[in-house]
N, C-alpha and C. Protein backbone atom coordinates (compact mmCIF):
# COMPACT_ATOMS: atom_id res chain seq x y z
N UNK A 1 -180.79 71.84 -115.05
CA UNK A 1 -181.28 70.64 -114.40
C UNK A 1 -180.32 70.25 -113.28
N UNK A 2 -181.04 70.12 -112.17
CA UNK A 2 -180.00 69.52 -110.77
C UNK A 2 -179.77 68.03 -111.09
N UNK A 3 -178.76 67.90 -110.38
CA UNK A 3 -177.71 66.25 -110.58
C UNK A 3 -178.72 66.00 -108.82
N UNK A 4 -179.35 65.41 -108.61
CA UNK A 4 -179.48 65.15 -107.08
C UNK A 4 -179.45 63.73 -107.26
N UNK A 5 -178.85 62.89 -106.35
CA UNK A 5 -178.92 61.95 -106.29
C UNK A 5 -179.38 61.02 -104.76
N UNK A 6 -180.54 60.57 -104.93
CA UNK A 6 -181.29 60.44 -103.32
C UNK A 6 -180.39 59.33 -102.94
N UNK A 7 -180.16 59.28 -101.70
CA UNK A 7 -179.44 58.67 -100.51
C UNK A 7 -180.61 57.48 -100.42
N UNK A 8 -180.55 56.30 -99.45
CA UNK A 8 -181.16 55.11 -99.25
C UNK A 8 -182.09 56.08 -97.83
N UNK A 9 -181.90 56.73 -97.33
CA UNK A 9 -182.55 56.98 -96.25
C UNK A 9 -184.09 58.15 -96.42
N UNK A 10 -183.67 58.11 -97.41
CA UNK A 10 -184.15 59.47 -98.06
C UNK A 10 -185.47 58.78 -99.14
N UNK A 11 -184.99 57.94 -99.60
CA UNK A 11 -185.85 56.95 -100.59
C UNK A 11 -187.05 56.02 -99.85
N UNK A 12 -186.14 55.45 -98.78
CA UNK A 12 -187.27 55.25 -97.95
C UNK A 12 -187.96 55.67 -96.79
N UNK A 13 -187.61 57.27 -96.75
CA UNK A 13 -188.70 58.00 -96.61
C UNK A 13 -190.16 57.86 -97.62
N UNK A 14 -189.75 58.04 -98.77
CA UNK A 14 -190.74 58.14 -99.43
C UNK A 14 -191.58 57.04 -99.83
N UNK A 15 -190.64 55.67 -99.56
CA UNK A 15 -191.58 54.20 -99.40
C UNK A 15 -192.56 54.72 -98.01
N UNK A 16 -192.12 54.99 -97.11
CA UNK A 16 -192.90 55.36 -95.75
C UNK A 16 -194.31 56.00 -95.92
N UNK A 17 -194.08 56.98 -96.99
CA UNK A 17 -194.74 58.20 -97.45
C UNK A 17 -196.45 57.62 -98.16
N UNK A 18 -195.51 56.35 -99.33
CA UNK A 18 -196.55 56.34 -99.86
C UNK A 18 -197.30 54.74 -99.21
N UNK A 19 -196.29 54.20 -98.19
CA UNK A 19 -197.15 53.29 -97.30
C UNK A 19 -198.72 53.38 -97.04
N UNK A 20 -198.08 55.08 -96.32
CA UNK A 20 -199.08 55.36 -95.54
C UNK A 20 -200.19 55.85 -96.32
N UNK A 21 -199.59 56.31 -97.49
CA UNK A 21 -200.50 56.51 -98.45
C UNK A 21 -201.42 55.29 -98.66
N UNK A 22 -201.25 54.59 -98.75
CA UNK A 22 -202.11 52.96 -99.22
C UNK A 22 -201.84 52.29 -100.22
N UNK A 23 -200.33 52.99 -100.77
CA UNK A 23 -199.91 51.76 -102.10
C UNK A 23 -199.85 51.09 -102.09
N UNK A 24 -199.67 50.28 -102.97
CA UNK A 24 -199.07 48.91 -102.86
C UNK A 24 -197.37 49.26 -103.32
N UNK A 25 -196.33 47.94 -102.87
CA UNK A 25 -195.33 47.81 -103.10
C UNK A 25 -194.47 47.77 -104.71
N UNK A 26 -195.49 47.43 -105.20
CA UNK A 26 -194.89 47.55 -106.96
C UNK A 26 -195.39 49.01 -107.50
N UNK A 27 -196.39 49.32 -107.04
CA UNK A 27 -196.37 50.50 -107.58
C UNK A 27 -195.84 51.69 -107.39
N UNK A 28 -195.57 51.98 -106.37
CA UNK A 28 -194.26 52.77 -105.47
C UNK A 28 -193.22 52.50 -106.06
N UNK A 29 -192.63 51.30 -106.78
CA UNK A 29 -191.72 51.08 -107.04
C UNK A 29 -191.61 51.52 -108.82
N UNK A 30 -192.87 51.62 -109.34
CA UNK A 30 -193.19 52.25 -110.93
C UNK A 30 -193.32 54.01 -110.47
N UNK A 31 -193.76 54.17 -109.34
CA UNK A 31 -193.54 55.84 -109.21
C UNK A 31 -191.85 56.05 -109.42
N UNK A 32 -191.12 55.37 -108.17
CA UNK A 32 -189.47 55.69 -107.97
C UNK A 32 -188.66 55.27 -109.30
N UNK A 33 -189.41 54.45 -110.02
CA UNK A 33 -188.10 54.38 -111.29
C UNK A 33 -188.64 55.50 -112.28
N UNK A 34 -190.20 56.14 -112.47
CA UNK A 34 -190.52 56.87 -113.33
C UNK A 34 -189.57 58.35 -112.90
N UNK A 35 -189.32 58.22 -111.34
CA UNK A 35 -188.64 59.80 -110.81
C UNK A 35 -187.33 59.87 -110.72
N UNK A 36 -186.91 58.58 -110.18
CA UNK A 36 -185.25 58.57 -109.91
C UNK A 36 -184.33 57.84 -111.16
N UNK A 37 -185.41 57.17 -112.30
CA UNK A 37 -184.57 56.30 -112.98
C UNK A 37 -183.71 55.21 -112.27
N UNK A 38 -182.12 55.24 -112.80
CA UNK A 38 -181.45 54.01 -112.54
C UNK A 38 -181.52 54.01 -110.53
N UNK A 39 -181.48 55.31 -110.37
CA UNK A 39 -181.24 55.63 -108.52
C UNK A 39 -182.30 55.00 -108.09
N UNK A 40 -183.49 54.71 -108.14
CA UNK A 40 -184.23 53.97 -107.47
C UNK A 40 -184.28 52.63 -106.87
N UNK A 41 -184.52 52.64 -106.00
CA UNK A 41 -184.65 51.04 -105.04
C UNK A 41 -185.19 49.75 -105.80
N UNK A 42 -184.89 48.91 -106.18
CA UNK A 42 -185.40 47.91 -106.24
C UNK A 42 -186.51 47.31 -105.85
N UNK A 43 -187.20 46.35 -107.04
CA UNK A 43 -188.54 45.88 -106.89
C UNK A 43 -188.76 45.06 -105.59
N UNK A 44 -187.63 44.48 -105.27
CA UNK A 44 -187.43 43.32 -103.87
C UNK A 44 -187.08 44.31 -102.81
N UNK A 45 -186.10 45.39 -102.90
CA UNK A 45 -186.11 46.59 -102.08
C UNK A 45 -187.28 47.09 -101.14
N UNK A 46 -188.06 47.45 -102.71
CA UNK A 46 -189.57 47.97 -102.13
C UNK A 46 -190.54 46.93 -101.33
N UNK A 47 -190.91 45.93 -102.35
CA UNK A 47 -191.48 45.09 -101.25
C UNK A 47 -190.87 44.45 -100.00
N UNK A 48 -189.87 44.17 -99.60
CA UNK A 48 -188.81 44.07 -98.42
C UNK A 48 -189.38 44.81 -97.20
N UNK A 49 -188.95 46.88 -97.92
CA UNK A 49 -189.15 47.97 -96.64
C UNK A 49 -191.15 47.51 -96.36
N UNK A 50 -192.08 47.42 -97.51
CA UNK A 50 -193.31 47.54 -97.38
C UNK A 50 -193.65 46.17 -96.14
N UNK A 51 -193.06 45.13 -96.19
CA UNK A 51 -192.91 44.10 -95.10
C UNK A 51 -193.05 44.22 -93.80
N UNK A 52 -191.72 45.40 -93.89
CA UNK A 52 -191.36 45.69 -92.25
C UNK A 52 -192.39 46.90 -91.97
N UNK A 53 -192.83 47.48 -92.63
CA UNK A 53 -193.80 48.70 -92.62
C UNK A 53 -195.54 47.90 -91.75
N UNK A 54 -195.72 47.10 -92.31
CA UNK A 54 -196.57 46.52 -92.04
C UNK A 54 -196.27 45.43 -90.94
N UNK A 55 -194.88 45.36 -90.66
CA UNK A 55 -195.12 44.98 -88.61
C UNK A 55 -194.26 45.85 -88.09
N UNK A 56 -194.86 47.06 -88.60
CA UNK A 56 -194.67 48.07 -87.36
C UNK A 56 -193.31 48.41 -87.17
N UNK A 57 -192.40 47.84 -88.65
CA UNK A 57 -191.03 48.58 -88.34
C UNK A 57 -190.75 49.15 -89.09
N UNK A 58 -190.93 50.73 -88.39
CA UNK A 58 -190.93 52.34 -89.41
C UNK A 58 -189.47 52.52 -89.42
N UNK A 59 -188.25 52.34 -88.82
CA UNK A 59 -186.98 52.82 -88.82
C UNK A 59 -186.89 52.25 -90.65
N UNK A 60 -185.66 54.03 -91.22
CA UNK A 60 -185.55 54.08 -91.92
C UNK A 60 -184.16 53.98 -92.02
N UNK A 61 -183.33 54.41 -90.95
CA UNK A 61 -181.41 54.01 -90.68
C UNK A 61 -181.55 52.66 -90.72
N UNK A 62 -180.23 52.34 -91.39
CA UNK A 62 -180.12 50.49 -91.11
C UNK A 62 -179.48 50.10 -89.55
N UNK A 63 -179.81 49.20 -89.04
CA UNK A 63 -179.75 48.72 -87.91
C UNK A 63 -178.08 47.98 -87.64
N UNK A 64 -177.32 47.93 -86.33
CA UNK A 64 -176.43 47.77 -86.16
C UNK A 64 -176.05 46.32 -86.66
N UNK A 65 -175.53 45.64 -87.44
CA UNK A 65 -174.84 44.31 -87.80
C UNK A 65 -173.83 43.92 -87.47
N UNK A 66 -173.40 42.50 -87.44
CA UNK A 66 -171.81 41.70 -86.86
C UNK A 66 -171.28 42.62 -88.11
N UNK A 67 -169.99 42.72 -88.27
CA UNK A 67 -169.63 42.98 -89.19
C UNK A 67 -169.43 44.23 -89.53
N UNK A 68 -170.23 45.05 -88.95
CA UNK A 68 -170.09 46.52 -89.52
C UNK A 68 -168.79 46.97 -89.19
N UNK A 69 -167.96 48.09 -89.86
CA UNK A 69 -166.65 48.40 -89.26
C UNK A 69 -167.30 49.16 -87.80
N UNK A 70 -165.94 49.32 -87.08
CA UNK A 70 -166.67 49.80 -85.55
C UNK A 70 -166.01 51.74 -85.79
N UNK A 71 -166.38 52.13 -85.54
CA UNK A 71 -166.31 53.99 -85.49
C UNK A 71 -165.92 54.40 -84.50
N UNK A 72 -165.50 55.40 -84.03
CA UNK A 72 -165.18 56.17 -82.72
C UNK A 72 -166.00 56.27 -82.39
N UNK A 73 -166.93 56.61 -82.26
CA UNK A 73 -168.86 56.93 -81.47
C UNK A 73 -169.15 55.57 -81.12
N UNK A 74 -169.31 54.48 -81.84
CA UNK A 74 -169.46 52.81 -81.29
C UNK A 74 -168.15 52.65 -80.30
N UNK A 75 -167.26 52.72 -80.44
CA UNK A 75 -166.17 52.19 -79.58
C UNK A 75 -166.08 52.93 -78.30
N UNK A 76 -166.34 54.02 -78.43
CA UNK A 76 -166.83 54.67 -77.18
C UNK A 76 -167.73 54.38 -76.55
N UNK A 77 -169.12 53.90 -77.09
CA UNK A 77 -170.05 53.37 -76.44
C UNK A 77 -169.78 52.09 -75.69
N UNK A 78 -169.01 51.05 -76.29
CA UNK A 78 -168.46 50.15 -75.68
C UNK A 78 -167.75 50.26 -74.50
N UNK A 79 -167.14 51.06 -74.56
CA UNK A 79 -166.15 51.82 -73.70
C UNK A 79 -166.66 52.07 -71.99
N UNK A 80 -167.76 52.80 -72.71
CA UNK A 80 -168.86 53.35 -71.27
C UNK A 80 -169.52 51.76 -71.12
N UNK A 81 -170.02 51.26 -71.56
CA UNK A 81 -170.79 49.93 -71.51
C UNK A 81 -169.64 49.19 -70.33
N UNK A 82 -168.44 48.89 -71.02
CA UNK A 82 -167.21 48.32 -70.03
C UNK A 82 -167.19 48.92 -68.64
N UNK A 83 -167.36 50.48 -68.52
CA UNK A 83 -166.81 50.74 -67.45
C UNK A 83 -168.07 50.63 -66.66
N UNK A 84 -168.94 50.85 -66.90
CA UNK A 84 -170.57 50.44 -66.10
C UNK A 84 -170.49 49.29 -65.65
N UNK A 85 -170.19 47.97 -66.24
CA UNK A 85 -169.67 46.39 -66.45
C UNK A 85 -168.73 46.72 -64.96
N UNK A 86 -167.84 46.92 -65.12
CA UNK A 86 -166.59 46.94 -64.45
C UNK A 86 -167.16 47.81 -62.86
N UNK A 87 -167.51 48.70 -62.82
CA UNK A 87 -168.20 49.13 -61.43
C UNK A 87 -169.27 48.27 -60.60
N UNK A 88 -170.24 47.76 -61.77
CA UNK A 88 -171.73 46.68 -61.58
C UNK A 88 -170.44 45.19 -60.96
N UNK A 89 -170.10 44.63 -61.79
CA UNK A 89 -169.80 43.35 -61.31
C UNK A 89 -168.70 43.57 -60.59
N UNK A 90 -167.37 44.16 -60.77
CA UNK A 90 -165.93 43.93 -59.92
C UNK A 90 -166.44 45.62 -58.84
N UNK A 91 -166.86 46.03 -57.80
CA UNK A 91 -166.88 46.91 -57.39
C UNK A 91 -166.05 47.01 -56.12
N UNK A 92 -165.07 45.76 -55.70
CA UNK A 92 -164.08 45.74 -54.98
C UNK A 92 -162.83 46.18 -55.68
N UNK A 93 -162.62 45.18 -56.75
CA UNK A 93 -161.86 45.67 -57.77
C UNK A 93 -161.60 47.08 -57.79
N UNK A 94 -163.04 47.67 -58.18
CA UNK A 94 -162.50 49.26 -59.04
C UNK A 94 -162.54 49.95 -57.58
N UNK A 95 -162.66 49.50 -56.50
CA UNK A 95 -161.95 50.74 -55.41
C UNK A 95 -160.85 50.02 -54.71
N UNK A 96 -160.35 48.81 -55.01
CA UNK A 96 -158.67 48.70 -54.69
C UNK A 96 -157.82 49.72 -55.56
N UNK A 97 -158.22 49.06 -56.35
CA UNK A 97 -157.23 49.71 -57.96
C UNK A 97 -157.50 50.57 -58.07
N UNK A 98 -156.90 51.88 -58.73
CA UNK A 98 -157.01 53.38 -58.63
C UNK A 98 -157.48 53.33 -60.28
N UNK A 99 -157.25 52.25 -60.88
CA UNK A 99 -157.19 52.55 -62.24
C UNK A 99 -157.37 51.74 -63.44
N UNK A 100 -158.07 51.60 -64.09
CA UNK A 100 -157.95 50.52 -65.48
C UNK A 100 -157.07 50.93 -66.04
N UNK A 101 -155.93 49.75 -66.30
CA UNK A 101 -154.85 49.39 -67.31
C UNK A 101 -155.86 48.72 -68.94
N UNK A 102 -155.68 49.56 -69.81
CA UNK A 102 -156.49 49.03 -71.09
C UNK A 102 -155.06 48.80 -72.14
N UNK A 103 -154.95 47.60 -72.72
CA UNK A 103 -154.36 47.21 -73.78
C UNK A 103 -155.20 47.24 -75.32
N UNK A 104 -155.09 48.40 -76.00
CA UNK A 104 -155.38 47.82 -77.22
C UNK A 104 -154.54 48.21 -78.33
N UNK A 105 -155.12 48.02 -79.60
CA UNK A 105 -153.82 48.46 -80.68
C UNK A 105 -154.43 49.71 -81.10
N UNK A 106 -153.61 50.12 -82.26
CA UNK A 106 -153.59 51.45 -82.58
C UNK A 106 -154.23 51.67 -83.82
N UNK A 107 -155.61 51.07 -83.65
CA UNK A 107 -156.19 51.13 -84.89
C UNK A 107 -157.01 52.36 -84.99
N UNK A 108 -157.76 53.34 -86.25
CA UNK A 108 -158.18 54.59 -85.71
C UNK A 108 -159.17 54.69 -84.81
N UNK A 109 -160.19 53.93 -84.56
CA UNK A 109 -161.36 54.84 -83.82
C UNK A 109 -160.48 54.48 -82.01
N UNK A 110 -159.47 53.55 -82.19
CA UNK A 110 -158.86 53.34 -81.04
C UNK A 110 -157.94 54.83 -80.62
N UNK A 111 -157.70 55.34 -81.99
CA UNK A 111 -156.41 56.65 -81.11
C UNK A 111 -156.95 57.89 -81.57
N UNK A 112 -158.38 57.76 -81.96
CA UNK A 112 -158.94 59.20 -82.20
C UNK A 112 -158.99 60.15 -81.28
N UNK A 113 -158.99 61.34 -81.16
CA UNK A 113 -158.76 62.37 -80.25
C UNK A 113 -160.46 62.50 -79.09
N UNK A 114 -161.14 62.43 -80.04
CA UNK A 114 -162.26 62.30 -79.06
C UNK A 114 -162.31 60.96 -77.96
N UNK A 115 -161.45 59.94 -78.55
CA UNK A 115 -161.84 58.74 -78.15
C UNK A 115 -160.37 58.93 -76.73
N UNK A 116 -159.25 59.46 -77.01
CA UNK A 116 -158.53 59.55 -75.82
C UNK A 116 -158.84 60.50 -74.90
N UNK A 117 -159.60 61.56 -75.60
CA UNK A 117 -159.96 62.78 -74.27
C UNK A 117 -161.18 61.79 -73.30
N UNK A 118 -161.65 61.00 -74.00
CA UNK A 118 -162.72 60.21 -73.55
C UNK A 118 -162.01 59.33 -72.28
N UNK A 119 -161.32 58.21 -72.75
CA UNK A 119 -160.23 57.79 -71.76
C UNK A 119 -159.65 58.98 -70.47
N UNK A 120 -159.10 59.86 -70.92
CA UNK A 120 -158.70 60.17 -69.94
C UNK A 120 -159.99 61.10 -68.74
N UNK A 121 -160.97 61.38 -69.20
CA UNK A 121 -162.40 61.28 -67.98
C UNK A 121 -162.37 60.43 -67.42
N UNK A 122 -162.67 59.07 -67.87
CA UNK A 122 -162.42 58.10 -66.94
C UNK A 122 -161.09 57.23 -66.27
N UNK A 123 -160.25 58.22 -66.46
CA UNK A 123 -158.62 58.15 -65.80
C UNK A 123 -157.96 56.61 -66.29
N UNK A 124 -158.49 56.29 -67.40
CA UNK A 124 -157.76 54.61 -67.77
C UNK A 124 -156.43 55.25 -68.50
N UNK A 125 -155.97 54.14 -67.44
CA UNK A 125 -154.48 54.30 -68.50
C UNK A 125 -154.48 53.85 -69.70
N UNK A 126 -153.94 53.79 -71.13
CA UNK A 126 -153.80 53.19 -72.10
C UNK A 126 -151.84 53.04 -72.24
N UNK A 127 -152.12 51.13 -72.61
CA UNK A 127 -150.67 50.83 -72.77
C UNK A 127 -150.13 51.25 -74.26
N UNK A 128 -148.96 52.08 -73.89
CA UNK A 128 -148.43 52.19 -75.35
C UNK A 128 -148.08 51.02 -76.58
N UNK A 129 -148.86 50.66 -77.46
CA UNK A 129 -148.41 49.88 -78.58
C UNK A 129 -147.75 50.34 -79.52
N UNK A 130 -146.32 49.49 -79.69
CA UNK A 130 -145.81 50.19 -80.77
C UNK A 130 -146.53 49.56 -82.40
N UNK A 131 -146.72 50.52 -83.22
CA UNK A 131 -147.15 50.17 -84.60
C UNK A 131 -146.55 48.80 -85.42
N UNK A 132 -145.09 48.90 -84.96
CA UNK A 132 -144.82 47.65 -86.45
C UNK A 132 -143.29 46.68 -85.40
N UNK A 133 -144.06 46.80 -84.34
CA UNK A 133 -142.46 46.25 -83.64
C UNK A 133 -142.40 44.91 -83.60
N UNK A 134 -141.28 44.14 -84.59
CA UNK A 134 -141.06 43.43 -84.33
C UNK A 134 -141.22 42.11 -83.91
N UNK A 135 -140.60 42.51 -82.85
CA UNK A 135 -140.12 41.93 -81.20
C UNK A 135 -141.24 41.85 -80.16
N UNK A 136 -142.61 42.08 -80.85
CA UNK A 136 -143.57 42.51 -79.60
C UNK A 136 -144.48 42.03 -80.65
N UNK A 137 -144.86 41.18 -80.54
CA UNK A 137 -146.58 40.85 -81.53
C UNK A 137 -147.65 40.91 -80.35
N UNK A 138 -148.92 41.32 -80.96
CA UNK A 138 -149.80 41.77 -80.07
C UNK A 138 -150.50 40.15 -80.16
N UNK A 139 -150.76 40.24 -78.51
CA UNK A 139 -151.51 38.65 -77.77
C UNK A 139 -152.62 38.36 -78.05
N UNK A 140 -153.68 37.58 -78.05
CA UNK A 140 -154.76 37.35 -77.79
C UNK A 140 -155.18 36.89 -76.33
N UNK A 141 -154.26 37.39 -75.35
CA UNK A 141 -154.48 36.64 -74.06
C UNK A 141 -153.89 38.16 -73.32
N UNK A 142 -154.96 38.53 -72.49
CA UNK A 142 -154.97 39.72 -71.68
C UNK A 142 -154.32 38.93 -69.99
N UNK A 143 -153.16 39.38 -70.00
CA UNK A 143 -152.18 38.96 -68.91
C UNK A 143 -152.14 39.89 -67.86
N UNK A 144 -153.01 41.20 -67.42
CA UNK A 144 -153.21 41.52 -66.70
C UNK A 144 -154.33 41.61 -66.15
């Protein structure tokens, strides 16, 4: 006997499945506990996804939230978002200056390797932060 244990994305695939099928929401939800046992979605779960199914919102990934931790792939996106920002509104700016000076700390998706080869395409300098110094607490007030 396989150990499989279905993922949330995967589960509601199969809410999707039997949407379209024409279930109803509780009963989909007596199929998934008869198949997955304890792994199955919840009765409020099911009727919840069957909600959004019925106005037309099929996404089965959960959607970006305040709060979520931020990743190297998001912080990069930000990244490009800034420098688009920064050409669109300051475009005197970015052809005086040869260069964005970026201050941030050294948290990971900040010093990941994809995320500095990334930086250096778009030629920003990054200021060195030291990790635990002291003598240097990091600002909330960008002085350049």
């Amino acid at each position: 006997m396989s150990i499989f244990v279905p993922n949330k994305v995967y589960l509601r695939g199969i809410l999707l499945h039997y949407f379209i099928q024409k279930k109803s929401a509780a009963e989909t939800h007596r199929i998934l506990v008869h198949t997955y046992g304890d792994n199955a979605l919840s009765d409020t779960t099911c009727r919840d996804r069957f909600r959004r199914f019925k106005n037309n919102d099929f996404e089965l990934e959960d959607k970006e939230r305040s709060g979520a931790p931020i990743t190297g792939d998001r912080h990069r996106l930000q990244l490009m978002r800034l420098g688009r920002a920064l050409k669109e509104k300051r475009p005197l700016s970015a052809q005086r200056h040869d260069k964005v000076i970026l201050l941030h700390d050294n948290a990971r998706p900040h010093v990941a390797k994809p995320e500095k080869t990334y930086l250096e395409t778009l030629k920003w300098e990054v200021l060195p932060h030291p990790p635990y110094s002291p003598d240097i607490a990091p600002s909330d007030f960008h002085l350049f």
